[in-house]
PDB file of N, CA and C in Angstrom:
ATOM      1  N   UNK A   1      -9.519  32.866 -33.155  1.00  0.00           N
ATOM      2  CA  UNK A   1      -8.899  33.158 -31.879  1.00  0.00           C
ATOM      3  C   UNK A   1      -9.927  33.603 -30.850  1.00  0.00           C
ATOM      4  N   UNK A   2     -10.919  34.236 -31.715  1.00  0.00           N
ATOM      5  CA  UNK A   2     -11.875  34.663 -30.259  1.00  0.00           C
ATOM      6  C   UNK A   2     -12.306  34.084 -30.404  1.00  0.00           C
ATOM      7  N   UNK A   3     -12.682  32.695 -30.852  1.00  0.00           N
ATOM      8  CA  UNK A   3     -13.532  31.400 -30.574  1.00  0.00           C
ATOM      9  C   UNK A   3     -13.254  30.563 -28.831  1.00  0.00           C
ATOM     10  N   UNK A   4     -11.651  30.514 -29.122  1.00  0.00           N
ATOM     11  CA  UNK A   4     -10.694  29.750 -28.054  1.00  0.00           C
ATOM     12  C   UNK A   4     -10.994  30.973 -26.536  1.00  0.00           C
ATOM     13  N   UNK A   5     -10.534  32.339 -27.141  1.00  0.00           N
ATOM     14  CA  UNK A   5     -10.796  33.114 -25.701  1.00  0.00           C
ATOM     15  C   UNK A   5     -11.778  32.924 -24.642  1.00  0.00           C
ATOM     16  N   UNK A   6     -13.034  32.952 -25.569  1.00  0.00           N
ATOM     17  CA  UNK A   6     -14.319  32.566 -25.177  1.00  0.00           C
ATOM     18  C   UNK A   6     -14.390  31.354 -24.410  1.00  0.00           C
ATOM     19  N   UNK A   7     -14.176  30.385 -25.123  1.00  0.00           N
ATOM     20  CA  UNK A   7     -14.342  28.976 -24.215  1.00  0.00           C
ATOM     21  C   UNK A   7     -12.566  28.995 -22.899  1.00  0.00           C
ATOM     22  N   UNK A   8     -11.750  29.464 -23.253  1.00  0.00           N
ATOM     23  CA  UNK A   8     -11.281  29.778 -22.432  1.00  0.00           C
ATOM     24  C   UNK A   8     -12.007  30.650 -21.080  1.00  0.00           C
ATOM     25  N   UNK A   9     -12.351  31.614 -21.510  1.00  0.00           N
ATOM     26  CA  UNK A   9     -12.749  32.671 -19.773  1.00  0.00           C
ATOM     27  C   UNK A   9     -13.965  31.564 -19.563  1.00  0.00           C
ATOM     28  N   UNK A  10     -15.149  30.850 -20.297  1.00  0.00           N
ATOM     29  CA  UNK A  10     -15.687  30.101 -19.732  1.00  0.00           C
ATOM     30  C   UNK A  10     -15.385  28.842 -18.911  1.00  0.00           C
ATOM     31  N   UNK A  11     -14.556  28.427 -19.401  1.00  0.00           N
ATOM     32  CA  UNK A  11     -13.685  27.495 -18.545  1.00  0.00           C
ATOM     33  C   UNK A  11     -13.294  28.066 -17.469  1.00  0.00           C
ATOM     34  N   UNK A  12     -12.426  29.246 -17.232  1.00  0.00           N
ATOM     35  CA  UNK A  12     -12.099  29.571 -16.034  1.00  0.00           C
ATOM     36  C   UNK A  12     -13.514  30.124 -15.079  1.00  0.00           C
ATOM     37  N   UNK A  13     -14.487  30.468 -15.090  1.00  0.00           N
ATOM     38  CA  UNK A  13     -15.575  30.878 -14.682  1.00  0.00           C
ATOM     39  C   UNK A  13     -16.365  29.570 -14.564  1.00  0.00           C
ATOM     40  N   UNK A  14     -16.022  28.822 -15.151  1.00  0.00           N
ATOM     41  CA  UNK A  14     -16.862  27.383 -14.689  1.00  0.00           C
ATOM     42  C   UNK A  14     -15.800  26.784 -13.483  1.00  0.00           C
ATOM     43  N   UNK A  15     -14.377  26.708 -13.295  1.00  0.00           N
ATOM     44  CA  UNK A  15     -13.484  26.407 -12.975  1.00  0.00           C
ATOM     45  C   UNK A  15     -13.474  27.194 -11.187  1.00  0.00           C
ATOM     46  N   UNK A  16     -13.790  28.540 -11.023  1.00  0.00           N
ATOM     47  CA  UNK A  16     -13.992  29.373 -10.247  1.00  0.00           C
ATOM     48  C   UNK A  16     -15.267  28.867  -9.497  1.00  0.00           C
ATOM     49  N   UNK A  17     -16.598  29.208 -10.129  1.00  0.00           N
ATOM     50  CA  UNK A  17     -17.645  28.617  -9.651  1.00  0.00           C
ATOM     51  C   UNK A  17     -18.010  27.256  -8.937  1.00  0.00           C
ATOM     52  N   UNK A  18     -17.036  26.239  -9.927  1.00  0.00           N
ATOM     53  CA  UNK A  18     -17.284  24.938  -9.099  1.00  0.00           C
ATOM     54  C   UNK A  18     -15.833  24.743  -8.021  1.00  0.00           C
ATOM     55  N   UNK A  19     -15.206  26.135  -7.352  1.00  0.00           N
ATOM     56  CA  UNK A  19     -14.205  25.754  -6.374  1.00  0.00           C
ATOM     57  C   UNK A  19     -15.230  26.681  -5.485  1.00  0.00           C
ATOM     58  N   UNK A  20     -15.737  27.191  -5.668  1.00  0.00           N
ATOM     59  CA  UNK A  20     -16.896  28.355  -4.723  1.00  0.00           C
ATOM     60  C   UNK A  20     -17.604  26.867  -3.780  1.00  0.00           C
ATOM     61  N   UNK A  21     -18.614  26.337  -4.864  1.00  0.00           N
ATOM     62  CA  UNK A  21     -19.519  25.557  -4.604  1.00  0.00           C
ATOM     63  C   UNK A  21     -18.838  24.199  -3.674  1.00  0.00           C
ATOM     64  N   UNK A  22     -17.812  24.300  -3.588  1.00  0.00           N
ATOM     65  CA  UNK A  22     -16.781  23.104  -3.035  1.00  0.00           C
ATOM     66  C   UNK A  22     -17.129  21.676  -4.045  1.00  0.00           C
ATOM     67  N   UNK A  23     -17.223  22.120  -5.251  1.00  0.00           N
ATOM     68  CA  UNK A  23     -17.614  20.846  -6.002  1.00  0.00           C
ATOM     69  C   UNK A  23     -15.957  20.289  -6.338  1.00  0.00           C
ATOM     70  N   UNK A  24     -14.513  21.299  -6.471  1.00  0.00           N
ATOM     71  CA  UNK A  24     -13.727  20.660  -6.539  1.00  0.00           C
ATOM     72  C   UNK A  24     -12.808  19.737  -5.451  1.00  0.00           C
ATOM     73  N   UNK A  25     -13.519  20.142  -4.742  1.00  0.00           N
ATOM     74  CA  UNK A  25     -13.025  19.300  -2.960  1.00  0.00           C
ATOM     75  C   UNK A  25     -13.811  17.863  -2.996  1.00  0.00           C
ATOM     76  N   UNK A  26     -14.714  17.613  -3.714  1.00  0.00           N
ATOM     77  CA  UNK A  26     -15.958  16.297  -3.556  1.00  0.00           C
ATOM     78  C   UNK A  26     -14.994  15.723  -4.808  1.00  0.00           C
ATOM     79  N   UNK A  27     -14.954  16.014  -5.700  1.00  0.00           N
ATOM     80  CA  UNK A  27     -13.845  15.418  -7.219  1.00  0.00           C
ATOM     81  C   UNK A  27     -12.405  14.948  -6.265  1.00  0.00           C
ATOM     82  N   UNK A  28     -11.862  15.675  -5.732  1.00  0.00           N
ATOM     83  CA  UNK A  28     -10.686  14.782  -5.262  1.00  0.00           C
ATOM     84  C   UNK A  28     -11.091  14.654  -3.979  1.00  0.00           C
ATOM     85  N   UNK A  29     -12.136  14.733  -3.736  1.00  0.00           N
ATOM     86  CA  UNK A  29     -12.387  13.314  -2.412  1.00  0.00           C
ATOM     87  C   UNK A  29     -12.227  12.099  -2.603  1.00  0.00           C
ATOM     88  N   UNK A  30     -13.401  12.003  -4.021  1.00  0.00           N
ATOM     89  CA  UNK A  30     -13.405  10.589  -4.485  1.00  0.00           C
ATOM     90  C   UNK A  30     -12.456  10.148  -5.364  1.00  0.00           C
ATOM     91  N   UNK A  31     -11.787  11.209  -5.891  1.00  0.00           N
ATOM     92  CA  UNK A  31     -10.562  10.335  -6.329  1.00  0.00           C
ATOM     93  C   UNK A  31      -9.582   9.859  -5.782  1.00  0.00           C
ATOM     94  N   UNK A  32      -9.394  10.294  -4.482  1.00  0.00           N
ATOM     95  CA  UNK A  32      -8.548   9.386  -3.744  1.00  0.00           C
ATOM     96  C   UNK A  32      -9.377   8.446  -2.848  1.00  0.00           C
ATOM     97  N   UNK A  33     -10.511   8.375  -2.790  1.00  0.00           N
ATOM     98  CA  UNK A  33     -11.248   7.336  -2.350  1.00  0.00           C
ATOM     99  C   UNK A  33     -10.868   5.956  -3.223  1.00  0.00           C
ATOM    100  N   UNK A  34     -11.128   6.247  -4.556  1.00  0.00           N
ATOM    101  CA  UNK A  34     -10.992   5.772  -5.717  1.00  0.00           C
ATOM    102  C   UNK A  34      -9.502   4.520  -5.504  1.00  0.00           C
ATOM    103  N   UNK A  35      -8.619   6.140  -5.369  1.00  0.00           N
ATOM    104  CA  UNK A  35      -7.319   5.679  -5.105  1.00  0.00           C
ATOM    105  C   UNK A  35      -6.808   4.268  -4.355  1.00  0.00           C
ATOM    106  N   UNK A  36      -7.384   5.009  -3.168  1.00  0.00           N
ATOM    107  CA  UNK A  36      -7.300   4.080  -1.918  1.00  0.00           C
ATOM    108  C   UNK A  36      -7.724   2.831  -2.186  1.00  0.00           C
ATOM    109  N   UNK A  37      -9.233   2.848  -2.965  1.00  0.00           N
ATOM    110  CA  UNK A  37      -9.321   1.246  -2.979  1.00  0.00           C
ATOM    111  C   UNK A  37      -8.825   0.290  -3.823  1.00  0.00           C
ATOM    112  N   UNK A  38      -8.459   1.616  -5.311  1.00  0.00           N
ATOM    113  CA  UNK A  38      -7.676   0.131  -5.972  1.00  0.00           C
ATOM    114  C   UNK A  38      -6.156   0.039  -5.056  1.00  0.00           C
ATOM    115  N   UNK A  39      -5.737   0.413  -3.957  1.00  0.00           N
ATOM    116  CA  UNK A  39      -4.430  -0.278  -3.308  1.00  0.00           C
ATOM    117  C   UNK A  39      -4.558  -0.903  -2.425  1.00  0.00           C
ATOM    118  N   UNK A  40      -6.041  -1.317  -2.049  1.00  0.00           N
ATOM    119  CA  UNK A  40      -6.143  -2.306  -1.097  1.00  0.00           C
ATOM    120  C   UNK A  40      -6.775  -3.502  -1.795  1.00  0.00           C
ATOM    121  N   UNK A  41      -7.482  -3.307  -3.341  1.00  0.00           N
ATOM    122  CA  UNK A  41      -7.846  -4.433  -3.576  1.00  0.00           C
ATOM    123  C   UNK A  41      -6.432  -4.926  -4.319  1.00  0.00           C
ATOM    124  N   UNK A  42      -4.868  -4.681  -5.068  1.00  0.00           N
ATOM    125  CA  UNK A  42      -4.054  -4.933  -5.517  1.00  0.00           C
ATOM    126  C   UNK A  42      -3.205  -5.502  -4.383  1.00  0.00           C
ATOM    127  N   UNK A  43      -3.748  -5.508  -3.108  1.00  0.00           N
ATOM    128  CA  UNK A  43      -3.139  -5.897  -1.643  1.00  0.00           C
ATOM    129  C   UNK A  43      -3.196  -6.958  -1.267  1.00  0.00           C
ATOM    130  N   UNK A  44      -5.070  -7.057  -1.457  1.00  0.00           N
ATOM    131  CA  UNK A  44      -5.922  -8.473  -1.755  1.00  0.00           C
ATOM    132  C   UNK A  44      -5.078  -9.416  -2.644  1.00  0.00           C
ATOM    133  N   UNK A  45      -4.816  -8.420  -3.807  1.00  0.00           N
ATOM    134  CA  UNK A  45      -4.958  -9.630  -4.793  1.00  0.00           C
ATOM    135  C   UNK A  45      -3.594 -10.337  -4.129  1.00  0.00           C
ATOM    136  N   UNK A  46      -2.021  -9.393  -4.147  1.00  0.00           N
ATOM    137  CA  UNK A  46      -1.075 -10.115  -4.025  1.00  0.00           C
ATOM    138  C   UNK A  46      -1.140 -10.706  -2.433  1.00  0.00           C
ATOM    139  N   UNK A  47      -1.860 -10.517  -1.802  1.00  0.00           N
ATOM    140  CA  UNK A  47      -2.372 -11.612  -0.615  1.00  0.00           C
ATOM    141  C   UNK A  47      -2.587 -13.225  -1.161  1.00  0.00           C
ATOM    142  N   UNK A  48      -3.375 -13.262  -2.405  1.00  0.00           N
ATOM    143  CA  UNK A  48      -4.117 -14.398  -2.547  1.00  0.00           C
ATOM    144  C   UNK A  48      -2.978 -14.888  -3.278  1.00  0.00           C
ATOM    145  N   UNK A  49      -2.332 -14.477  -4.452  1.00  0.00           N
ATOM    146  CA  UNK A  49      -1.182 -15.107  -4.799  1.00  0.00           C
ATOM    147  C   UNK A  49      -0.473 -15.877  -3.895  1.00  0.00           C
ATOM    148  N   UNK A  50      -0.011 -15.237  -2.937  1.00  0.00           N
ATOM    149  CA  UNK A  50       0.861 -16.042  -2.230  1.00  0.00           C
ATOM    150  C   UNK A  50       0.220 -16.779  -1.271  1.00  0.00           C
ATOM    151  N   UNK A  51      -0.607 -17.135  -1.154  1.00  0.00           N
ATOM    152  CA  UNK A  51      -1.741 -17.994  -0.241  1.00  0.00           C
ATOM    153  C   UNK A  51      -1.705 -18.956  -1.448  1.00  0.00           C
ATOM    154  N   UNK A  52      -1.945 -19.056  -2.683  1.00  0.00           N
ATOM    155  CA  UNK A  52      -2.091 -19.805  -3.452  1.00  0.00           C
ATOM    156  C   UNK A  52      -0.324 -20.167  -3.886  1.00  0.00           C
ATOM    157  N   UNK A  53       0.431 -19.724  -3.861  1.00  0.00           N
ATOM    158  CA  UNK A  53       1.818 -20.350  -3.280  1.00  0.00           C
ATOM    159  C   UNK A  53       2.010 -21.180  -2.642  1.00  0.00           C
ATOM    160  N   UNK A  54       1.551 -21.226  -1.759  1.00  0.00           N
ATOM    161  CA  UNK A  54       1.715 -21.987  -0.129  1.00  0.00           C
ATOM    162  C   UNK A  54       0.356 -23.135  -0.545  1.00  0.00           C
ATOM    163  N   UNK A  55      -0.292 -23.557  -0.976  1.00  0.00           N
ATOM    164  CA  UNK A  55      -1.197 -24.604  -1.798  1.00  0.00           C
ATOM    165  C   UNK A  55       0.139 -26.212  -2.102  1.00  0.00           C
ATOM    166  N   UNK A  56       1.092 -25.323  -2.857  1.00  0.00           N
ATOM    167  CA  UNK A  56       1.509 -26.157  -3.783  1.00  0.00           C
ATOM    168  C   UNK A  56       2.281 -27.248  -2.519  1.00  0.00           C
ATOM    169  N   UNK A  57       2.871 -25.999  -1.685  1.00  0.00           N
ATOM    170  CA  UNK A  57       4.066 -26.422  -0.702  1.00  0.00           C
ATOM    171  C   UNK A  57       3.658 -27.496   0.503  1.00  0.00           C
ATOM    172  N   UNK A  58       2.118 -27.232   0.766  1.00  0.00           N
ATOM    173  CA  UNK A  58       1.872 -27.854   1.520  1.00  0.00           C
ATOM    174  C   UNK A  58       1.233 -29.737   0.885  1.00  0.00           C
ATOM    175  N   UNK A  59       0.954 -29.632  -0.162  1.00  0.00           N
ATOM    176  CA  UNK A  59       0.473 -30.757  -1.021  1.00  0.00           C
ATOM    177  C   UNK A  59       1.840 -31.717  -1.275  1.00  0.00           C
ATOM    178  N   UNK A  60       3.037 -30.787  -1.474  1.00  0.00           N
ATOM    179  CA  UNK A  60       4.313 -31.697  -1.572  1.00  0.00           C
ATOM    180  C   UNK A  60       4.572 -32.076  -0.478  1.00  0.00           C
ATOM    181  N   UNK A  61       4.385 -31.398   0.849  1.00  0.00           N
ATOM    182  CA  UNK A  61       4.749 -31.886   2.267  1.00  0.00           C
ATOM    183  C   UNK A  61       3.338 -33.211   2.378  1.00  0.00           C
ATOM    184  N   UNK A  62       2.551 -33.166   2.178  1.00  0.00           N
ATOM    185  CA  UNK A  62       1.758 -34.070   2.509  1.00  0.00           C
ATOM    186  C   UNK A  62       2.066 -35.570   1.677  1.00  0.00           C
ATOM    187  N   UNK A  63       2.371 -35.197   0.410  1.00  0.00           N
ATOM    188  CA  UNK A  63       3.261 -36.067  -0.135  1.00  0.00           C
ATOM    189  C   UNK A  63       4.441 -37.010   0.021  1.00  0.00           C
ATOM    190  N   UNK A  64       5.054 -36.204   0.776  1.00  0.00           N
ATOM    191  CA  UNK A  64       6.159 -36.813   1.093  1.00  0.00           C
ATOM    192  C   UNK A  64       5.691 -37.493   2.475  1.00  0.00           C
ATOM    193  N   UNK A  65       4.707 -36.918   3.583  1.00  0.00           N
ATOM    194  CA  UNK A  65       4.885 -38.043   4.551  1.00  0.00           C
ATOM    195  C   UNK A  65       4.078 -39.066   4.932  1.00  0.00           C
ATOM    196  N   UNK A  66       3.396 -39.216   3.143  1.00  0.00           N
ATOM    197  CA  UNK A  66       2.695 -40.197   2.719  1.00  0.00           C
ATOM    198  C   UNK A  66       3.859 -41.155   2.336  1.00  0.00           C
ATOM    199  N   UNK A  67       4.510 -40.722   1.530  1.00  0.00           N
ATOM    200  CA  UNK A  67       5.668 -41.709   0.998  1.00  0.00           C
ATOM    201  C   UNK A  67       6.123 -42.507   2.300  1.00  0.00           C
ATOM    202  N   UNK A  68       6.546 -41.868   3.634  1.00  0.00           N
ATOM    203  CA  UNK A  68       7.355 -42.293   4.622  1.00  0.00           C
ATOM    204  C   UNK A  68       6.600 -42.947   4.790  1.00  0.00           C
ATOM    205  N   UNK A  69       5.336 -42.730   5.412  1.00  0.00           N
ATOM    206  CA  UNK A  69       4.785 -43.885   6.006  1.00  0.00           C
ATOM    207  C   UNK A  69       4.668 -45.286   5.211  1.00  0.00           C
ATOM    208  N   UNK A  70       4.603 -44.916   3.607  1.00  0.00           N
ATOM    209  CA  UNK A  70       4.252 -46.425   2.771  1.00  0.00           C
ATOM    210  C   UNK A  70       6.065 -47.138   3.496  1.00  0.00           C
ATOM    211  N   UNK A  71       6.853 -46.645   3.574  1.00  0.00           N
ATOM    212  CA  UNK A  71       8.206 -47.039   3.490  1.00  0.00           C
ATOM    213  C   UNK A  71       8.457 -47.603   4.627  1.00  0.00           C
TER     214      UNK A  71
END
């Protein structure tokens, strides 16, 4: 038990020290930096999906007014 106490109050004294130093303000800076970019690259992605949707639609339209003209 006084093994756990120990690394307990050290934890909190490491925990204290790095909110002094503003080291816990730089940790969730970048984790919502972090954040932020995987929701703009998952933005990207479903951007390109549906750009690659619109591929298929326009190849059948070109299709078809190929057909008309053979006709």
């Amino acid at each position: 038990m006084a093994d756990s106490d120990n690394l307990l109050a050290e934890l909190n004294q490491t925990t204290d020290d790095a909110e002094k130093e503003g080291i816990i303000d730089v940790v969730n800076a970048t984790s919502e930096a972090i954040e932020n970019e995987t929701e703009v690259d998952l933005k990207e992605k479903d951007g390109d999906e549906e750009a690659k949707s619109e591929k298929p639609k326009k190849k059948k339209e070109q299709r078809k007014s190929r057909f008309k003209k053979m006709v």
